[in-house]
N, C-alpha and C. Protein backbone atom coordinates (compact mmCIF):
# COMPACT_ATOMS: atom_id res chain seq x y z
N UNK A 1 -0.45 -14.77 -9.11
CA UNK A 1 0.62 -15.03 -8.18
C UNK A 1 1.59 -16.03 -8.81
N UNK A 2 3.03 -15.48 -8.74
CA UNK A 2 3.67 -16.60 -9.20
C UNK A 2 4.48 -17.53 -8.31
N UNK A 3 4.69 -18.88 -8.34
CA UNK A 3 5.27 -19.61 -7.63
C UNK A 3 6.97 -20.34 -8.08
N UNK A 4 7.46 -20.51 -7.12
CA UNK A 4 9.15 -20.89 -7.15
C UNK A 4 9.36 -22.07 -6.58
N UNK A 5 9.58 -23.26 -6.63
CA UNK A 5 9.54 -24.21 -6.00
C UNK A 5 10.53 -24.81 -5.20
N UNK A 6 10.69 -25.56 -4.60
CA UNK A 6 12.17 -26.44 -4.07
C UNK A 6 12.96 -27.22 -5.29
N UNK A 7 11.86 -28.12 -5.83
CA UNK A 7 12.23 -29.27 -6.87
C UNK A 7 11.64 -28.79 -8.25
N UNK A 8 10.57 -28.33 -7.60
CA UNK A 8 9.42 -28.28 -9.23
C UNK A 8 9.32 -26.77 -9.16
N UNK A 9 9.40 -25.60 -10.11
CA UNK A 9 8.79 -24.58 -10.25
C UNK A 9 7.70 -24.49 -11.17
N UNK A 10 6.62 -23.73 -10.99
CA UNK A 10 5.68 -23.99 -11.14
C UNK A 10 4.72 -22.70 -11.28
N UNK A 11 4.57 -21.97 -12.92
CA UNK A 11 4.60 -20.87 -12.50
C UNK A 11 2.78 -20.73 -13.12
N UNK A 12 1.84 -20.29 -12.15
CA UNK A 12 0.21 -20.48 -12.59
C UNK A 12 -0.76 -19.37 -11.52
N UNK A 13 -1.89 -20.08 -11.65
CA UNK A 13 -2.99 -19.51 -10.95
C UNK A 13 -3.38 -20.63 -10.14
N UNK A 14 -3.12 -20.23 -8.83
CA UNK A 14 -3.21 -20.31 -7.57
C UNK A 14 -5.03 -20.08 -7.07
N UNK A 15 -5.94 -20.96 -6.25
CA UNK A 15 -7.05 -20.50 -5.59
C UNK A 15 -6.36 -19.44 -4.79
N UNK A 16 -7.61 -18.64 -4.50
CA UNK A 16 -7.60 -17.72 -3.55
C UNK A 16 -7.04 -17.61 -2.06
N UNK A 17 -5.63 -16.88 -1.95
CA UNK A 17 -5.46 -16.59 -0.60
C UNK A 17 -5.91 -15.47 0.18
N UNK A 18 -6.35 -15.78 1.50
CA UNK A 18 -6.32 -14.37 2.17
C UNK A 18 -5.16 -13.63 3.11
N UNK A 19 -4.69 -12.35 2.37
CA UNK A 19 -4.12 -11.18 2.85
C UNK A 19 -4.06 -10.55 3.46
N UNK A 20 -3.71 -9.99 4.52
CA UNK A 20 -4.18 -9.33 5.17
C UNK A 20 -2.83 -8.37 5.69
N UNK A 21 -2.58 -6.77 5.21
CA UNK A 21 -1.44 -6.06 5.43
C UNK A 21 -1.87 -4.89 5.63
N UNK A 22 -0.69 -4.52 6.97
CA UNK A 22 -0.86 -3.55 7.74
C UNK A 22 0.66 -2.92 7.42
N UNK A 23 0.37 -1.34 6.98
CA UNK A 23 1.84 -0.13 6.77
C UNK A 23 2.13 0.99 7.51
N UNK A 24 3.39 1.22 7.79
CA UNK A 24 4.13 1.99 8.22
C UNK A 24 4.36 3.11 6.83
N UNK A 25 4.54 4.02 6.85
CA UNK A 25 4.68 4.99 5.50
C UNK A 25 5.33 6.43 6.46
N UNK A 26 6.36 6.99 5.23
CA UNK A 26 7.13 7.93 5.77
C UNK A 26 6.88 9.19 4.59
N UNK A 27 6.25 10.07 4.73
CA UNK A 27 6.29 11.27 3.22
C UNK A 27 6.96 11.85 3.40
N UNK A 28 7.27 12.81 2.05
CA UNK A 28 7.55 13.90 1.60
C UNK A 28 6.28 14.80 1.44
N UNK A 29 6.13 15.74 1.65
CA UNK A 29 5.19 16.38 0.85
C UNK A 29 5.52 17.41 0.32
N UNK A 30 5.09 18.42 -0.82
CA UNK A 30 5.55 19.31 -1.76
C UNK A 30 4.23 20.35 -1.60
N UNK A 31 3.65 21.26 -1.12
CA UNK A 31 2.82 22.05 -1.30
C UNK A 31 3.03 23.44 -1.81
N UNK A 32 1.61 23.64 -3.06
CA UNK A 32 2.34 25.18 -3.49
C UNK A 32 0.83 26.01 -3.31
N UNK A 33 0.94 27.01 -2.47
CA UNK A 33 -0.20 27.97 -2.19
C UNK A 33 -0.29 28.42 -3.30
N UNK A 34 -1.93 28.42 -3.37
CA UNK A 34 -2.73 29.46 -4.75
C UNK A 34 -3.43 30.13 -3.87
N UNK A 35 -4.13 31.57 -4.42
CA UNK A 35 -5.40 32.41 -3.64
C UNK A 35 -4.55 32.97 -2.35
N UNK A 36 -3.27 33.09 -2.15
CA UNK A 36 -2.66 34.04 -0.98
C UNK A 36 -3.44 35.36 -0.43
N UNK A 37 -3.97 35.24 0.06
CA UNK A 37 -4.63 36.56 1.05
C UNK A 37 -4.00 36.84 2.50
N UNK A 38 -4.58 37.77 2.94
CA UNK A 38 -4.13 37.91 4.44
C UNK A 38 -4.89 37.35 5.04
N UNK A 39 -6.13 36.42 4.86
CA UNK A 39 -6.61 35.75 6.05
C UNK A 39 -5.95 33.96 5.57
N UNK A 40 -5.53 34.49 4.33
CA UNK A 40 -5.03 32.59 4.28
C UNK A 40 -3.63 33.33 3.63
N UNK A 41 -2.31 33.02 4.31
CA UNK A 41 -0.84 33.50 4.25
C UNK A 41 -0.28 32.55 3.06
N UNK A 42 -1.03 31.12 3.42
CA UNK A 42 -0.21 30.05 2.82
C UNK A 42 -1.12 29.46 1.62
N UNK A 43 -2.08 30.13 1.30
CA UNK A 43 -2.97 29.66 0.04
C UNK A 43 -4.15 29.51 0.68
N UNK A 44 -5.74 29.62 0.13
CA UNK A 44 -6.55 28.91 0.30
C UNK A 44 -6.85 27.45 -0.66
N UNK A 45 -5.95 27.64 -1.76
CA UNK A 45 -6.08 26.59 -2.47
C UNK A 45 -4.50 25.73 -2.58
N UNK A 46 -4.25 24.61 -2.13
CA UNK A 46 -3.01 24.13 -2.42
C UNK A 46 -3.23 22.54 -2.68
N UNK A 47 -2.58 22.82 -3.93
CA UNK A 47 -2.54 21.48 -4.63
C UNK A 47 -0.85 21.12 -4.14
N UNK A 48 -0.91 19.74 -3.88
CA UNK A 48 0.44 18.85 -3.33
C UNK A 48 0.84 17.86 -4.13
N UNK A 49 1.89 17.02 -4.19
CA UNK A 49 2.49 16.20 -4.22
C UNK A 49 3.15 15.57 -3.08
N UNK A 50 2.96 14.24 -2.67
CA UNK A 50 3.33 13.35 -1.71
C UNK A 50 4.32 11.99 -2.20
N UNK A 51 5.24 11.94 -1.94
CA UNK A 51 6.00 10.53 -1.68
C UNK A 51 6.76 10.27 -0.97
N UNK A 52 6.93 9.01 -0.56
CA UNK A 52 7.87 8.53 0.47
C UNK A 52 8.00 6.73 0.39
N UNK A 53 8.68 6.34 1.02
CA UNK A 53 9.13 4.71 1.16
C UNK A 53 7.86 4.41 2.80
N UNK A 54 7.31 2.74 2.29
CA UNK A 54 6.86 2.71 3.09
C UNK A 54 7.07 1.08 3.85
N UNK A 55 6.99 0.54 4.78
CA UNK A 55 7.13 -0.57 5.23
C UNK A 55 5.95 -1.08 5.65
N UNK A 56 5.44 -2.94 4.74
CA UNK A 56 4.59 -3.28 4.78
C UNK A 56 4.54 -4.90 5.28
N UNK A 57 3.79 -4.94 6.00
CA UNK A 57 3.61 -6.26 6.76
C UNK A 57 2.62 -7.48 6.42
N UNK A 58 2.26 -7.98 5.57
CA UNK A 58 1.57 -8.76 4.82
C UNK A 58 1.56 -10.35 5.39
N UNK A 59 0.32 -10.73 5.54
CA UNK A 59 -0.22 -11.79 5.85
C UNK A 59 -0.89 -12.68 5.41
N UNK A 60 -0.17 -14.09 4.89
CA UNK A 60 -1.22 -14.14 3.74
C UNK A 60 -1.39 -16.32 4.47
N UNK A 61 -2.75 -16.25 4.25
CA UNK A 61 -2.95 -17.56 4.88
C UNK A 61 -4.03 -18.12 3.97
N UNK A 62 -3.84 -19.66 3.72
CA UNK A 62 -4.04 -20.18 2.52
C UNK A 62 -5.01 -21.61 2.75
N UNK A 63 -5.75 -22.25 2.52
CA UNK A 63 -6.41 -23.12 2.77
C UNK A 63 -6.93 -23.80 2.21
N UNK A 64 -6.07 -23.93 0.64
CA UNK A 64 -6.81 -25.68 -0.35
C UNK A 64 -5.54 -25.05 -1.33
N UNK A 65 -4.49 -24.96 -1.73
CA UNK A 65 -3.53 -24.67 -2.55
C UNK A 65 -2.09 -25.81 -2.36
N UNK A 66 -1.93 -25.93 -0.91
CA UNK A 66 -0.91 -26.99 -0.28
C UNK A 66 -1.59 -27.82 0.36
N UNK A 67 -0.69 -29.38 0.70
CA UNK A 67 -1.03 -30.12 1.71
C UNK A 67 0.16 -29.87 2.54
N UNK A 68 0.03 -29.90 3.96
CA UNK A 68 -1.17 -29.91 4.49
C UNK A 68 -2.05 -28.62 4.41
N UNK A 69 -3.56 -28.33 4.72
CA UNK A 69 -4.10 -27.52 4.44
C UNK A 69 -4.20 -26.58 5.38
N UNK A 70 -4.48 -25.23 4.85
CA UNK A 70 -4.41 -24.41 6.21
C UNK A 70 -3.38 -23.85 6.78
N UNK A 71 -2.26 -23.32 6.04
CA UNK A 71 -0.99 -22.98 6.46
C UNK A 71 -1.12 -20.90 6.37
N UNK A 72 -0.38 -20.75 6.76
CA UNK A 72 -0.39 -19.08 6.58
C UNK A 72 1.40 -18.55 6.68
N UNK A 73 1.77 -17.57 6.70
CA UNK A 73 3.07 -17.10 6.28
C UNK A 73 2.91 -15.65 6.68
N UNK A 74 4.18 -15.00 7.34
CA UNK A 74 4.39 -13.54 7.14
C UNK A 74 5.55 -12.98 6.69
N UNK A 75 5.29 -11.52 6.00
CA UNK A 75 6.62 -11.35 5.26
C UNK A 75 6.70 -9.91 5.46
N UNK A 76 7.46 -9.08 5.70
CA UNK A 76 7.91 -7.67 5.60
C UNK A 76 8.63 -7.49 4.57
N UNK A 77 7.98 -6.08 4.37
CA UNK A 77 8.80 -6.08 2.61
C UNK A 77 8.98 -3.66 2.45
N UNK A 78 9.59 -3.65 1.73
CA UNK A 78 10.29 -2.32 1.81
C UNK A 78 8.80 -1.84 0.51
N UNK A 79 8.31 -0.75 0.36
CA UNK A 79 8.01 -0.65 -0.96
C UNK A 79 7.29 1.04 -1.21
N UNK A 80 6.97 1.64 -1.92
CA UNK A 80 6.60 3.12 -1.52
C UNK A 80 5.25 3.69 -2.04
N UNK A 81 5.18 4.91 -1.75
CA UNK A 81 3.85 5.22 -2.26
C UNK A 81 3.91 6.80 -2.36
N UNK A 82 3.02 7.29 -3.46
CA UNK A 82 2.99 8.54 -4.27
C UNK A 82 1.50 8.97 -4.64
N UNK A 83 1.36 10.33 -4.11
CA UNK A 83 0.36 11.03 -4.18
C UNK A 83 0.31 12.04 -4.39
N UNK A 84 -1.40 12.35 -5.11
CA UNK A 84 -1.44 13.85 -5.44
C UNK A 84 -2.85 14.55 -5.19
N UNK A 85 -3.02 15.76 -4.91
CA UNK A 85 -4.04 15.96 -4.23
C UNK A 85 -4.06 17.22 -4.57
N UNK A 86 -5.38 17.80 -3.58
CA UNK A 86 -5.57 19.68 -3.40
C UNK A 86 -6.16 19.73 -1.67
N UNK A 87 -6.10 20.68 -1.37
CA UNK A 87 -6.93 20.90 -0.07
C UNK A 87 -7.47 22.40 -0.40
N UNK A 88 -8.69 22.82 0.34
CA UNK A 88 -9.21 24.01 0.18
C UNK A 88 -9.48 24.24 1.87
N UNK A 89 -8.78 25.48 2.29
CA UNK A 89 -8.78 26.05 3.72
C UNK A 89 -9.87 26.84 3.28
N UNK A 90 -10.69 26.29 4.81
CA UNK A 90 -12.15 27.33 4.76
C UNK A 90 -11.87 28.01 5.86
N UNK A 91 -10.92 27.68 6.63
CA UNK A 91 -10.61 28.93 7.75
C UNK A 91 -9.34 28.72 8.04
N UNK A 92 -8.72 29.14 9.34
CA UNK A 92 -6.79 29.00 9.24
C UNK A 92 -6.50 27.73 9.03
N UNK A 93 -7.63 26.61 10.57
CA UNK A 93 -7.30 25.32 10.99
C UNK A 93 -8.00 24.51 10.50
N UNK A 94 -9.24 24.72 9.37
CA UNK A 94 -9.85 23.53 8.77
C UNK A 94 -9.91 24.29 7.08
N UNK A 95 -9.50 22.39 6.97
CA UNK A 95 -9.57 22.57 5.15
C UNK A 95 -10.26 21.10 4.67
N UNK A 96 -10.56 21.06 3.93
CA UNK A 96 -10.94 19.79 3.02
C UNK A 96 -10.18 19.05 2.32
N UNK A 97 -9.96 18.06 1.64
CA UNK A 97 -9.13 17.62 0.82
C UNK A 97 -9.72 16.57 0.16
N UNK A 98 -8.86 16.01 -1.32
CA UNK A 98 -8.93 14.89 -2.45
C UNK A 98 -7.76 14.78 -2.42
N UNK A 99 -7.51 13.44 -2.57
CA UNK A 99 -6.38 12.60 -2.93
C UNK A 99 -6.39 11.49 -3.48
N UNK A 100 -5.53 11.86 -4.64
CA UNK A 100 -5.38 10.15 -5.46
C UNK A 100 -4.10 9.61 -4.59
N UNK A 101 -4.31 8.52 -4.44
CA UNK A 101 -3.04 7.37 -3.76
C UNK A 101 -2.50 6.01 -4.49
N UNK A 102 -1.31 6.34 -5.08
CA UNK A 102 -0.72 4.69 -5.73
C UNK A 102 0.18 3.89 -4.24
N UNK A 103 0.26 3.10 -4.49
CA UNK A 103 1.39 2.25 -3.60
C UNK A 103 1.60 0.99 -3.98
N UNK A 104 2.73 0.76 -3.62
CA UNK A 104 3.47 -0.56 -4.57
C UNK A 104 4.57 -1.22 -3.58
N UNK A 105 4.25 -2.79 -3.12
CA UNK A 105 5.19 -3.30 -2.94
C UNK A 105 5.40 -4.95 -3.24
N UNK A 106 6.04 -5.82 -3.13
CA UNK A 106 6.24 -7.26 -3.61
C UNK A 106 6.90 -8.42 -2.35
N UNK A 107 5.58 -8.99 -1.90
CA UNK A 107 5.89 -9.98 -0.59
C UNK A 107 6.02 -11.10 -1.88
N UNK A 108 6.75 -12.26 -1.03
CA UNK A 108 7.54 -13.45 -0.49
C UNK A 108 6.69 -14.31 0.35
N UNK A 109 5.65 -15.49 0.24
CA UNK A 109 5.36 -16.34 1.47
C UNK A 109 5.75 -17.79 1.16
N UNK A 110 6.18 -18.72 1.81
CA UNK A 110 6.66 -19.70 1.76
C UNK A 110 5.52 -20.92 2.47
N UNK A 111 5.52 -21.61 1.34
CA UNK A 111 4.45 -22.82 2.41
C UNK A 111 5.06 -24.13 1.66
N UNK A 112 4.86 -25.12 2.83
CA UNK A 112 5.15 -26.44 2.35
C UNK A 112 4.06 -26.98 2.13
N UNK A 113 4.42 -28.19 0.82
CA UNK A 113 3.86 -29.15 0.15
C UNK A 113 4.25 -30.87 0.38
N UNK A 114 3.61 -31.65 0.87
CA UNK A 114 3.70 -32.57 0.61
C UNK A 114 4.38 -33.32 -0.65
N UNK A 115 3.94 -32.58 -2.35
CA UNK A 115 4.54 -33.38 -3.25
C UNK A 115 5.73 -32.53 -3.62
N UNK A 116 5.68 -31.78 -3.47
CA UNK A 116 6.43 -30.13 -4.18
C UNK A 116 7.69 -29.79 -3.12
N UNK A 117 7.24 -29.63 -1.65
CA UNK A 117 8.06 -29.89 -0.84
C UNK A 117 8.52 -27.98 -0.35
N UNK A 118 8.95 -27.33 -0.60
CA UNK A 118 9.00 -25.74 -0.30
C UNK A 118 8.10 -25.47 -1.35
N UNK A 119 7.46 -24.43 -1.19
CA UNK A 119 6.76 -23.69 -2.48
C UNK A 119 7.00 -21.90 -1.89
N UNK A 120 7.50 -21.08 -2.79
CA UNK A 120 7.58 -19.98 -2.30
C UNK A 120 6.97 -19.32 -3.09
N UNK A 121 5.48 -18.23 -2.71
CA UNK A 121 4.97 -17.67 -3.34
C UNK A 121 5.41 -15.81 -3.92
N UNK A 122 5.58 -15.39 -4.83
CA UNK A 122 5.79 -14.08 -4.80
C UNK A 122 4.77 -13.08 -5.42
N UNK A 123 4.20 -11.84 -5.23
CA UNK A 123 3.18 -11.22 -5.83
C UNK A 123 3.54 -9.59 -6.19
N UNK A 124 3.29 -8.92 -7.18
CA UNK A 124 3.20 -7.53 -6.67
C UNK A 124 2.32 -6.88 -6.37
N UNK A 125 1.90 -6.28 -5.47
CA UNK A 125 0.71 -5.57 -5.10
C UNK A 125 0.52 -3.91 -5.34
N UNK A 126 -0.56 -3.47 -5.89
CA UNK A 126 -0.40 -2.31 -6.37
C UNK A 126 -1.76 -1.76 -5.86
N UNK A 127 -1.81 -0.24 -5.81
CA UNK A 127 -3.21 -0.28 -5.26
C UNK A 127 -3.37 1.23 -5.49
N UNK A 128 -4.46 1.56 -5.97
CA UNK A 128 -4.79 2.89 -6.13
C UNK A 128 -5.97 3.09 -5.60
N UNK A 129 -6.55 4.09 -5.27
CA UNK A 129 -7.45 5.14 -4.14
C UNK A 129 -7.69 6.19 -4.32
N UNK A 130 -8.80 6.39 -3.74
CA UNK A 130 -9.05 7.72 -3.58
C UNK A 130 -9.65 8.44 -2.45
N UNK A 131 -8.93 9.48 -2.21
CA UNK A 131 -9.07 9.80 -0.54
C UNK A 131 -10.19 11.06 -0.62
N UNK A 132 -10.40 11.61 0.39
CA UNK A 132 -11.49 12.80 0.63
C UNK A 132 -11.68 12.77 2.09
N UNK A 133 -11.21 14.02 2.37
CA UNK A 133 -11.66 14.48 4.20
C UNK A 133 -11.23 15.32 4.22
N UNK A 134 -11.60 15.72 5.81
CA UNK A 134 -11.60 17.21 6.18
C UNK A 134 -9.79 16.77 7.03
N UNK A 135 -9.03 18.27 7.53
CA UNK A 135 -8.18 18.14 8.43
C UNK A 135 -8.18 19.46 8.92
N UNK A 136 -7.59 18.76 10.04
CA UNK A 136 -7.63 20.31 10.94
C UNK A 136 -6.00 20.75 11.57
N UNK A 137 -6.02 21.82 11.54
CA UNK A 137 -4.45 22.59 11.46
C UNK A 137 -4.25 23.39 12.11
N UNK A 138 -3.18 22.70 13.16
CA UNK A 138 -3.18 23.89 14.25
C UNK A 138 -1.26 24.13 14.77
């Protein structure tokens, strides 16, 4: 995590804060049917591509890094996410699926210091996954 200061900048490793962010996400998705039959019109096999911009709400509260101790901060921040996958239809309305998931965005929290006086923290957060479930389609 790097830090920006009022007086002093100060750019290091920070103890551990806790995070805590909750997203809004908007896709695209791109699907191309493989295995076209007449009981599956639209593929039984379709591999996708997903992206879209997503809005993320991040919470991050801190407790031996500043005086005074125990401060926390929230920040909304714009940032997006991109995926790729397959699903396999075992009948019209249920299929299975895998998905890899990246997402990427960069909060802002601000806490005061006693010697330092503003300290504004900035991070990028990146995060990859992997998904697997059933969905149903109707």
């Amino acid at each position: 995590m790097r830090a920006f200061c009022g007086r002093v900048c100060v750019n290091g490793v920070f103890d551990d804060l806790d995070l805590s962010i909750w997203v809004v996400g908007f896709d695209a998705m791109l699907r191309y049917p493989l295995m076209k039959s007449p009981q599956f019109p639209h593929g039984q096999l379709q591999p996708y591509f997903t992206v879209g911009p997503a809005i993320f709400r991040a919470h991050a509260e801190d407790s031996r890094n500043f005086e005074p101790s125990n401060q926390d901060d929230t920040d909304t921040s714009v940032g997006v996410k991109v995926g790729v996958g397959a699903a396999w239809q075992f009948t019209k309305t249920i299929a299975a699926f895998g998905e890899y998931r990246f997402t990427y965005f960069s909060p802002e929290f601000t806490f005061r210091d006693d010697v330092l006086g503003s300290a504004n923290l900035s991070t990028d957060v990146n995060t990859h996954y992997l998904l697997v479930g059933v969905s149903f389609r109707f």
